[in-house]
C-alpha atoms as a PDB file:
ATOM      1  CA  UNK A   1      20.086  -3.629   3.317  1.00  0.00           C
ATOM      2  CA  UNK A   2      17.918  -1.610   5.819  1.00  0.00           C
ATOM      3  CA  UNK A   3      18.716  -2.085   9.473  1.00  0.00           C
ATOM      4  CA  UNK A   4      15.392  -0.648  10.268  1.00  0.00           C
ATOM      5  CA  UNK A   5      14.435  -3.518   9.940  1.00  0.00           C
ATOM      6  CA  UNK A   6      15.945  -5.096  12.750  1.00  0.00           C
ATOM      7  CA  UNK A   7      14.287  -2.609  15.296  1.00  0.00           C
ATOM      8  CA  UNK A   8      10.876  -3.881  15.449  1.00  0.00           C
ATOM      9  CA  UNK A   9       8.583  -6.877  13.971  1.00  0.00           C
ATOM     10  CA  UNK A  10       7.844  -5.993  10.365  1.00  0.00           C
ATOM     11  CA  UNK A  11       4.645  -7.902   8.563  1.00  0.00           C
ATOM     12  CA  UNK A  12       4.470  -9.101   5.520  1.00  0.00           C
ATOM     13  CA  UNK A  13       1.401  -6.797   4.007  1.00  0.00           C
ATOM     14  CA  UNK A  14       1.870  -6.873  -0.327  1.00  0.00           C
ATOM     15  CA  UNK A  15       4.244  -7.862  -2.813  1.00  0.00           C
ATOM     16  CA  UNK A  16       5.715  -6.632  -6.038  1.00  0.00           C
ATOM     17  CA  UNK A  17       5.882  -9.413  -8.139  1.00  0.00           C
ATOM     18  CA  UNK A  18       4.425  -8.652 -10.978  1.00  0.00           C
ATOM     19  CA  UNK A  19       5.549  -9.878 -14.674  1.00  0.00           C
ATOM     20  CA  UNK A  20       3.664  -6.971 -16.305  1.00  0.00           C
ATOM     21  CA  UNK A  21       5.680  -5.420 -18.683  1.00  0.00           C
ATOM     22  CA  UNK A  22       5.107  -1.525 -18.928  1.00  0.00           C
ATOM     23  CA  UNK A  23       5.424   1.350 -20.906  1.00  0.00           C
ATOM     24  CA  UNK A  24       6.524   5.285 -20.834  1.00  0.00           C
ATOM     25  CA  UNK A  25       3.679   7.592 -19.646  1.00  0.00           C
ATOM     26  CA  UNK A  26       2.068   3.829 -17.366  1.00  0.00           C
ATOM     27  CA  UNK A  27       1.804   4.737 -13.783  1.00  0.00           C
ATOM     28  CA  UNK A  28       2.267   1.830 -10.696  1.00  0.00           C
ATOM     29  CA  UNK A  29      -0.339   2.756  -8.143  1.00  0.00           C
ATOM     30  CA  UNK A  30       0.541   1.856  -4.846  1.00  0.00           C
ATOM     31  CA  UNK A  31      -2.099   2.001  -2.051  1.00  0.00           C
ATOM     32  CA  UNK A  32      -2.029   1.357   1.607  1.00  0.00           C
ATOM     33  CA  UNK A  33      -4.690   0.618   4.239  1.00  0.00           C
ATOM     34  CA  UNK A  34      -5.677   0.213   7.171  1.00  0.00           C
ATOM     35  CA  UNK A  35      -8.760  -1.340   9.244  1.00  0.00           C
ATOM     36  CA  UNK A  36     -10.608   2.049   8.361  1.00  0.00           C
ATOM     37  CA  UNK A  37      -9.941   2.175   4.945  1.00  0.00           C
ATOM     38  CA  UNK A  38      -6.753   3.879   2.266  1.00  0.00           C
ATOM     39  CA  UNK A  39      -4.138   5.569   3.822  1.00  0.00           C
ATOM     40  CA  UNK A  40      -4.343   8.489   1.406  1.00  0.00           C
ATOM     41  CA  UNK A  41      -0.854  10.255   2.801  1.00  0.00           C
ATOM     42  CA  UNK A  42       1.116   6.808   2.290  1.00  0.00           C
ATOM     43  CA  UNK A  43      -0.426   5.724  -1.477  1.00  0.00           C
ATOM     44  CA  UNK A  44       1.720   7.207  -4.213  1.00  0.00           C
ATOM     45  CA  UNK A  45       1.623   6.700  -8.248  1.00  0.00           C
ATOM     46  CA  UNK A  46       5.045   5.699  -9.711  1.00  0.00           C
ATOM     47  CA  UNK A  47       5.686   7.176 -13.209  1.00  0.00           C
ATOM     48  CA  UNK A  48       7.549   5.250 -15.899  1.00  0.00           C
ATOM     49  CA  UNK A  49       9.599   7.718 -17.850  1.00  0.00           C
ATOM     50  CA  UNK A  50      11.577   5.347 -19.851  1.00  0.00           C
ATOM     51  CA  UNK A  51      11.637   2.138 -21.845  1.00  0.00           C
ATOM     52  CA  UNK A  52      14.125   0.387 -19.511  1.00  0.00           C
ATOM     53  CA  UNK A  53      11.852   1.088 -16.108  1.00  0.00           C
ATOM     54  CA  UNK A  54       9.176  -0.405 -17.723  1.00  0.00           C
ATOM     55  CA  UNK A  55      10.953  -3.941 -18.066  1.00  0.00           C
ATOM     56  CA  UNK A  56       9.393  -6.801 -15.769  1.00  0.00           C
ATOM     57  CA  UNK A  57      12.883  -7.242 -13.482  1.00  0.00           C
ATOM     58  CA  UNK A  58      13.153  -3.601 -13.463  1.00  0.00           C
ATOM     59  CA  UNK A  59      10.337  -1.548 -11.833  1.00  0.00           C
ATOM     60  CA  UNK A  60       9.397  -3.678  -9.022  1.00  0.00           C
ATOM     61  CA  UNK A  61      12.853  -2.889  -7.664  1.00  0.00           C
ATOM     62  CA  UNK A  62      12.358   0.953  -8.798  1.00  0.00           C
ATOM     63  CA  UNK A  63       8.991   0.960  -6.782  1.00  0.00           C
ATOM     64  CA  UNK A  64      10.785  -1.096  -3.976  1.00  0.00           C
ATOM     65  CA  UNK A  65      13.651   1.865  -4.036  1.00  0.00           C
ATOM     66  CA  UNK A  66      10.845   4.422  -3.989  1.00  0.00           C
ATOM     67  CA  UNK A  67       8.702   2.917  -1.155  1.00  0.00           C
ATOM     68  CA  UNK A  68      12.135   2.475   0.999  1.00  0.00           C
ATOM     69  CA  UNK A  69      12.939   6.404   0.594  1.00  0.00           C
ATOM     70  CA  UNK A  70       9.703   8.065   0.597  1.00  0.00           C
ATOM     71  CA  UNK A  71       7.170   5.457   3.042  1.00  0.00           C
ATOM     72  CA  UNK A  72       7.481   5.755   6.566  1.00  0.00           C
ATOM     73  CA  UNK A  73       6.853   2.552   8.783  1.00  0.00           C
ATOM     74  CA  UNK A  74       7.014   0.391   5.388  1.00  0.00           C
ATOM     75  CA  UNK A  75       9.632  -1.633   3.666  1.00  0.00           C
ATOM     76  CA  UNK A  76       9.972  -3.267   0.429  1.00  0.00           C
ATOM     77  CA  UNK A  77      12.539  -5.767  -0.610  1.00  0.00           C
ATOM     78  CA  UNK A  78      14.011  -9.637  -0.295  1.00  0.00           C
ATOM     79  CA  UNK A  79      14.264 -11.119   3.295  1.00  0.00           C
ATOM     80  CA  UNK A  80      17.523 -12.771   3.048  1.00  0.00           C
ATOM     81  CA  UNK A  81      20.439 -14.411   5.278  1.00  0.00           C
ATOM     82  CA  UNK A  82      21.649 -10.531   5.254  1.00  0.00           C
ATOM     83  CA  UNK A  83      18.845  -8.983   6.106  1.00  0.00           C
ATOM     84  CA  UNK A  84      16.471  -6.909   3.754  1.00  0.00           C
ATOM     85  CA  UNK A  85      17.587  -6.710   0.248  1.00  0.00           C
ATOM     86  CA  UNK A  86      15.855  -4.997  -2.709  1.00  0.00           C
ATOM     87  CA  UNK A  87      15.967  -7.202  -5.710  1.00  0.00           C
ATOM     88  CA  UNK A  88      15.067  -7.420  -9.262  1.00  0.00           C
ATOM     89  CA  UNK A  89      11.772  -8.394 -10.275  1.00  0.00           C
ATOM     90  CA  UNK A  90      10.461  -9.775  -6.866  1.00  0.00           C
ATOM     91  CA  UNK A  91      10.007  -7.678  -3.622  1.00  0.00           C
ATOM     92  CA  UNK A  92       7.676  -8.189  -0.414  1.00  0.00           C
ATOM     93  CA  UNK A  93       6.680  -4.831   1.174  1.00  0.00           C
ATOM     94  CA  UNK A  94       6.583  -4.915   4.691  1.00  0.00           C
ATOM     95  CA  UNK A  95       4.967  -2.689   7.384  1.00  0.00           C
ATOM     96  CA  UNK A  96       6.041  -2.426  11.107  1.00  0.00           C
ATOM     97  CA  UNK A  97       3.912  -4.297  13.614  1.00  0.00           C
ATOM     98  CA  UNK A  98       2.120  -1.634  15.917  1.00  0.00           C
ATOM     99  CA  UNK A  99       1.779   0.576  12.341  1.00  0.00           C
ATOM    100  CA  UNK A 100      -1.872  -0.086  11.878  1.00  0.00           C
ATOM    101  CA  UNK A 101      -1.357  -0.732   8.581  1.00  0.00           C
ATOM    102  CA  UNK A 102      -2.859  -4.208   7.176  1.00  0.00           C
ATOM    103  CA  UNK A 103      -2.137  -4.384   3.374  1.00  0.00           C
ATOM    104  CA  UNK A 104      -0.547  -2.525   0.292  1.00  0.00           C
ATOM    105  CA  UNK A 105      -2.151  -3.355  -3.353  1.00  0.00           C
ATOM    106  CA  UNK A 106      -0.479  -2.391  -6.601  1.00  0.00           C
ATOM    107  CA  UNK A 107      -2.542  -1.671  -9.592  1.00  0.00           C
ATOM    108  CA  UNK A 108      -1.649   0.279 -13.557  1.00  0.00           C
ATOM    109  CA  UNK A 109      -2.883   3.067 -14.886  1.00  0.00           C
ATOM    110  CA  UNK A 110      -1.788   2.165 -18.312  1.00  0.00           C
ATOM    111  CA  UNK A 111      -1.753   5.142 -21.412  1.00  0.00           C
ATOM    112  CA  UNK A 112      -0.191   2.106 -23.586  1.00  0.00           C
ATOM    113  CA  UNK A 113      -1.820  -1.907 -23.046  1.00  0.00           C
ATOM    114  CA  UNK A 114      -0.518  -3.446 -19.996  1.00  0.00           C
ATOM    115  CA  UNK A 115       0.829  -6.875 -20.863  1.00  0.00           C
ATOM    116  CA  UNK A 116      -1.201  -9.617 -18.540  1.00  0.00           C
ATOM    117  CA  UNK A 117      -2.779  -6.638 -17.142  1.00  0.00           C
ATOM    118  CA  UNK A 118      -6.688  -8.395 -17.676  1.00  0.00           C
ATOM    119  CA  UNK A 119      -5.001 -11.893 -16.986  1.00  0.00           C
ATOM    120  CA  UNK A 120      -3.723 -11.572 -13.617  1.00  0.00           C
ATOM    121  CA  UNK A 121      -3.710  -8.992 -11.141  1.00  0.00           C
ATOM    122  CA  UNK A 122      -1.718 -10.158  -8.354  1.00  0.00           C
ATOM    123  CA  UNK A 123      -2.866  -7.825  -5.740  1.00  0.00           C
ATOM    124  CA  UNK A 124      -6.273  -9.425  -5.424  1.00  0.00           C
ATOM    125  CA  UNK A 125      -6.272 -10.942  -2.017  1.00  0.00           C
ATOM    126  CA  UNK A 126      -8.428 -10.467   1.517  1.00  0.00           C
ATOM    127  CA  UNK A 127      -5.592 -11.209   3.839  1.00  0.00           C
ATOM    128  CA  UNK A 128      -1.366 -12.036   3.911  1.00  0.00           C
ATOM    129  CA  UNK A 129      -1.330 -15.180   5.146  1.00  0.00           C
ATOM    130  CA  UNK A 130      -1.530 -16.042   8.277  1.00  0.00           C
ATOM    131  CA  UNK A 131      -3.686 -12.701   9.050  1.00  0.00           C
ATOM    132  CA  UNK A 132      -6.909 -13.111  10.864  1.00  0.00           C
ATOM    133  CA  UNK A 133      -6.655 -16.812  10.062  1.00  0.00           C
ATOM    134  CA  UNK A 134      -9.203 -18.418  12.347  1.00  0.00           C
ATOM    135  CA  UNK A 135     -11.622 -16.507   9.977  1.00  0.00           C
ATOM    136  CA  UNK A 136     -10.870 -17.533   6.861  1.00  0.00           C
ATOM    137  CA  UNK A 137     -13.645 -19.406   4.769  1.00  0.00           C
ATOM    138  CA  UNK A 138     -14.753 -20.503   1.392  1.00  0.00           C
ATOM    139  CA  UNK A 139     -13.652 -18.015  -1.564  1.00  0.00           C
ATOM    140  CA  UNK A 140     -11.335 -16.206   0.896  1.00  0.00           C
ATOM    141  CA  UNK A 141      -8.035 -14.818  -0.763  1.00  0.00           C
ATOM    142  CA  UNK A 142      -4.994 -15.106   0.773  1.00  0.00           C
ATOM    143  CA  UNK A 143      -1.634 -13.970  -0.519  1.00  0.00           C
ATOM    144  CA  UNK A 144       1.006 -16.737   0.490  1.00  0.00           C
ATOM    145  CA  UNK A 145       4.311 -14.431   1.607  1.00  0.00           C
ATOM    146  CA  UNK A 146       6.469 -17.316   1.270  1.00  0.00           C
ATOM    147  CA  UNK A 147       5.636 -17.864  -2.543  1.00  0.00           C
ATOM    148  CA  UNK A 148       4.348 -15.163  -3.341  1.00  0.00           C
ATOM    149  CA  UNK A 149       1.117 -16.517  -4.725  1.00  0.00           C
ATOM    150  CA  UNK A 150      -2.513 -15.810  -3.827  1.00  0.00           C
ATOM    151  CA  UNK A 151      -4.757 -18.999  -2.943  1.00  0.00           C
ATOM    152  CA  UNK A 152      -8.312 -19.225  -2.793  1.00  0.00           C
ATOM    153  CA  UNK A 153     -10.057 -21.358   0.058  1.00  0.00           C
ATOM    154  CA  UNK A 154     -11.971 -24.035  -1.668  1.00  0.00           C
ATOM    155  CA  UNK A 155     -15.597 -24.486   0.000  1.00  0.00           C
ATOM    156  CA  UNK A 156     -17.161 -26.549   2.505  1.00  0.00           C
ATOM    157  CA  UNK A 157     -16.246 -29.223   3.326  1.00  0.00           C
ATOM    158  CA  UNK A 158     -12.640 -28.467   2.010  1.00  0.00           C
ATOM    159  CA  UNK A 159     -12.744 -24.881   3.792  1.00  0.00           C
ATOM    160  CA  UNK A 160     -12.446 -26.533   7.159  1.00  0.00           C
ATOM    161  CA  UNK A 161      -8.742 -26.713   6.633  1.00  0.00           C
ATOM    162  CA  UNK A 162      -8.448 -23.326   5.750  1.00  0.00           C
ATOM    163  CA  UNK A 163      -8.623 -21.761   9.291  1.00  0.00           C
ATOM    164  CA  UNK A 164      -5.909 -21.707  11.664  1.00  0.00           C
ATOM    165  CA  UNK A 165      -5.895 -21.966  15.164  1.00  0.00           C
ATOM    166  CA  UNK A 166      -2.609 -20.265  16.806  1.00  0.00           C
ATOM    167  CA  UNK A 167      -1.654 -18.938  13.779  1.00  0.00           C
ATOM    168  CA  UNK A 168      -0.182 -22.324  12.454  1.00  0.00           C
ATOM    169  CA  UNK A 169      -1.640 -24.943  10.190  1.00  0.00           C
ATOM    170  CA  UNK A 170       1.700 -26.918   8.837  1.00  0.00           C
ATOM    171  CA  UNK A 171      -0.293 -29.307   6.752  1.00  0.00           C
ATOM    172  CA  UNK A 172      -2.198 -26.919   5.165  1.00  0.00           C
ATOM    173  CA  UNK A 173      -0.494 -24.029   5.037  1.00  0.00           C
ATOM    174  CA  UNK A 174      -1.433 -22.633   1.663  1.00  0.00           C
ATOM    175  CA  UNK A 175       0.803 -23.179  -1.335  1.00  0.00           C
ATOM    176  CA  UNK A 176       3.564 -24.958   1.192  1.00  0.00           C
ATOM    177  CA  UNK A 177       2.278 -27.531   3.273  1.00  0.00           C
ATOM    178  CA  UNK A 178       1.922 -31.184   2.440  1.00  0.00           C
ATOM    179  CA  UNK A 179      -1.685 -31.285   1.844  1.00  0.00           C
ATOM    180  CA  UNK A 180      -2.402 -27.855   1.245  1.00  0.00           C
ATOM    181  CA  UNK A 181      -3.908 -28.477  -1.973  1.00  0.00           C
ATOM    182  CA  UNK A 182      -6.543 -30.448  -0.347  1.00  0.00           C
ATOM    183  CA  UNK A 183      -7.905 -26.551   1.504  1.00  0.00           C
ATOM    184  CA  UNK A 184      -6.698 -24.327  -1.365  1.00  0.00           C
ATOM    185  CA  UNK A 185      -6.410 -23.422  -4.923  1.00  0.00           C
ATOM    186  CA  UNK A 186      -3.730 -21.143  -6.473  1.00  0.00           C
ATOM    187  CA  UNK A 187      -4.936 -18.674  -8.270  1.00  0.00           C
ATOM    188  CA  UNK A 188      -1.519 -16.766  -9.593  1.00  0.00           C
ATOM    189  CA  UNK A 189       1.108 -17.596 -10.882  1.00  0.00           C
END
């Protein structure tokens, strides 16, 4: 558990949640931005160096681990009763409010082939939901924190219930809402 958490607002800003299985010598590539562009001191590549780190469950925690030690004014792990957690397989990475940083993505450099690596790639979103939500239209991306999905805004006249005013839209809340199917379409799994 990190109790840095507790001083300060942390967003929700990328996930690691990834089912790709990987191999020695593949590389995570973690990059960070803000409204100007990548945070080039703050991206890293994490190097798999052995069969076991490679596993699905395993090196989303590794990465989480890594990102904890190494990233200032960013977190990575499981919100939970307890606080921050870093679990197996599925992490949120975090960023303190005030940071100027908006989002993370995760990509692979693979030397072997990826598994899923063409099929899905996770990281492909325009906003963490609810960011600048009173902008969002047709064929925007939005990665859901809460399931860690991304959804696509369906278009006009559906796309109307994509924006948000004050930041809350219960009923269409992407992925969790009662009707939010009716706005959105997931688009991973």
């Amino acid at each position: 558990m990190h109790s840095s958490l507790a001083s300060g607002k942390w967003l929700p800003i990328g996930c690691l949640n990834h089912h790709t299985q990987l191999f020695v010598g593949d590389t995570v590539v973690v990059t960070f931005y803000d409204m100007q562009g990548e945070l080039v001191d703050l991206s890293f590549n994490y190097r798999i160096t052995s069969t076991d780190e490679g596993e699905p469950h395993n090196w989303p925690r590794l990465v989480a681990e890594h990102i904890n030690v190494h990233i200032p004014l960013v977190e990575a792990g499981k919100m939970t009763e307890q606080g921050l957690v870093v679990a197996y397989r599925s992490n949120q990475i975090y960023a303190l409010e005030g940071s100027g940083i908006t989002h993370a993505k995760v990509a692979f450099n693979c030397i072997a082939k990826c598994k899923e690596r063409a099929v899905d790639n996770p990281q492909d979103y325009d906003y963490v939901y609810p960011q600048a939500c009173s902008d969002y239209s047709a064929g925007v991306k939005v990665l859901q924190p809460k399931t860690g999905h991304i959804y696509r805004c369906k278009p006009w006249p559906f796309s109307e219930f994509c924006r948000v005013k004050d930041s809350h839209n219960p009923l269409f809340e992407p992925g969790v809402g009662k009707s939010w199917a009716m706005a959105w379409q997931q688009i991973s799994h």
